[in-house]
Protein backbone atom coordinates (compact mmCIF):
# COMPACT_ATOMS: atom_id res chain seq x y z
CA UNK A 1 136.69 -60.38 41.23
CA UNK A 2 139.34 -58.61 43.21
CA UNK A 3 141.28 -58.16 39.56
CA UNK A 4 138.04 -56.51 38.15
CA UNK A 5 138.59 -53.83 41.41
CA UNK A 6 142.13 -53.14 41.20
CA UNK A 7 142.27 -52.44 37.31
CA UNK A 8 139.95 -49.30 37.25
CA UNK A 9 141.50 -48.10 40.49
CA UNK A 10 145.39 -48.87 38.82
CA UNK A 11 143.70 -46.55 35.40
CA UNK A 12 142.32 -43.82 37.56
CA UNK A 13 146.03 -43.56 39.77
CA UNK A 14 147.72 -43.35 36.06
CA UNK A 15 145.25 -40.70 35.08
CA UNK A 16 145.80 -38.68 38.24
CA UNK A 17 149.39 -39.51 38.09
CA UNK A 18 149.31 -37.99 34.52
CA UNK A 19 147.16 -35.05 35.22
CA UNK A 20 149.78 -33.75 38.34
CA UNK A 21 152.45 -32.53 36.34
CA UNK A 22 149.85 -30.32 34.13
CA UNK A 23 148.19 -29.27 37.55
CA UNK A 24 151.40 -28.53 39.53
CA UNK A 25 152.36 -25.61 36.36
CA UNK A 26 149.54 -24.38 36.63
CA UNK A 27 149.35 -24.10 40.45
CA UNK A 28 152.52 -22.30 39.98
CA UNK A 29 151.63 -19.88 37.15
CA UNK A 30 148.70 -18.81 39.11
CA UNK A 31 151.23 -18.31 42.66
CA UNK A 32 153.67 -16.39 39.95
CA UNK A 33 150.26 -14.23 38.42
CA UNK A 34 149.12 -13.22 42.14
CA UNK A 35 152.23 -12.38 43.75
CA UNK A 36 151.75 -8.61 43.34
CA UNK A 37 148.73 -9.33 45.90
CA UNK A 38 150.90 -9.76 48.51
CA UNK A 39 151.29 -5.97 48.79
CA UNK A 40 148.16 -4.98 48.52
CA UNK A 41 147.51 -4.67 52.29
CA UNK A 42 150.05 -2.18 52.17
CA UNK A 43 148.74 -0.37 49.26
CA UNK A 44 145.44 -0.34 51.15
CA UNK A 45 146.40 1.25 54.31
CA UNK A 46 148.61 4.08 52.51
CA UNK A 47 145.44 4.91 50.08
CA UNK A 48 143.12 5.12 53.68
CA UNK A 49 146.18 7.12 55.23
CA UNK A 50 145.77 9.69 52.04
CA UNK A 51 141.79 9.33 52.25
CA UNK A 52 141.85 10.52 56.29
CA UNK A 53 144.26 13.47 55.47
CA UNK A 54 141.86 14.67 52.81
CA UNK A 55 138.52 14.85 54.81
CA UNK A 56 140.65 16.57 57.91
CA UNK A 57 141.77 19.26 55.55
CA UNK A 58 138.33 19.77 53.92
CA UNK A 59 136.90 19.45 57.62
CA UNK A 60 139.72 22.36 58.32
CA UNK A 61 138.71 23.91 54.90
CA UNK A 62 134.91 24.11 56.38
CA UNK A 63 133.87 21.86 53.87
């Protein structure tokens, strides 16, 4: 009985075991693909600094 447990839980650690290499490159192709997201914060704030000094000039403007 305890054989009939331990074989399908020994085949499911070899298929995970087997799966981890495939998972782990793609885990790092996707941290390699969103990298540039790291500065979008940046990218964010600089477009909102341009978007503020717009409406006071067209507020100056009269507009």
């Amino acid at each position: 009985m305890v054989v009939a447990l331990v074989v399908p839980i020994l085949v499911l650690a070899w298929r995970i075991g087997n799966q981890a290499g495939s998972i782990l490159t793609r885990l790092q192709q996707a941290e390699t693909n969103t990298a540039g997201l790291a500065g979008l914060n940046e990218t964010i704030d600089s477009a909102l600094g341009v978007i503020a000094g717009l409406k006071r000039g067209r507020t100056r403007l009269g507009g």
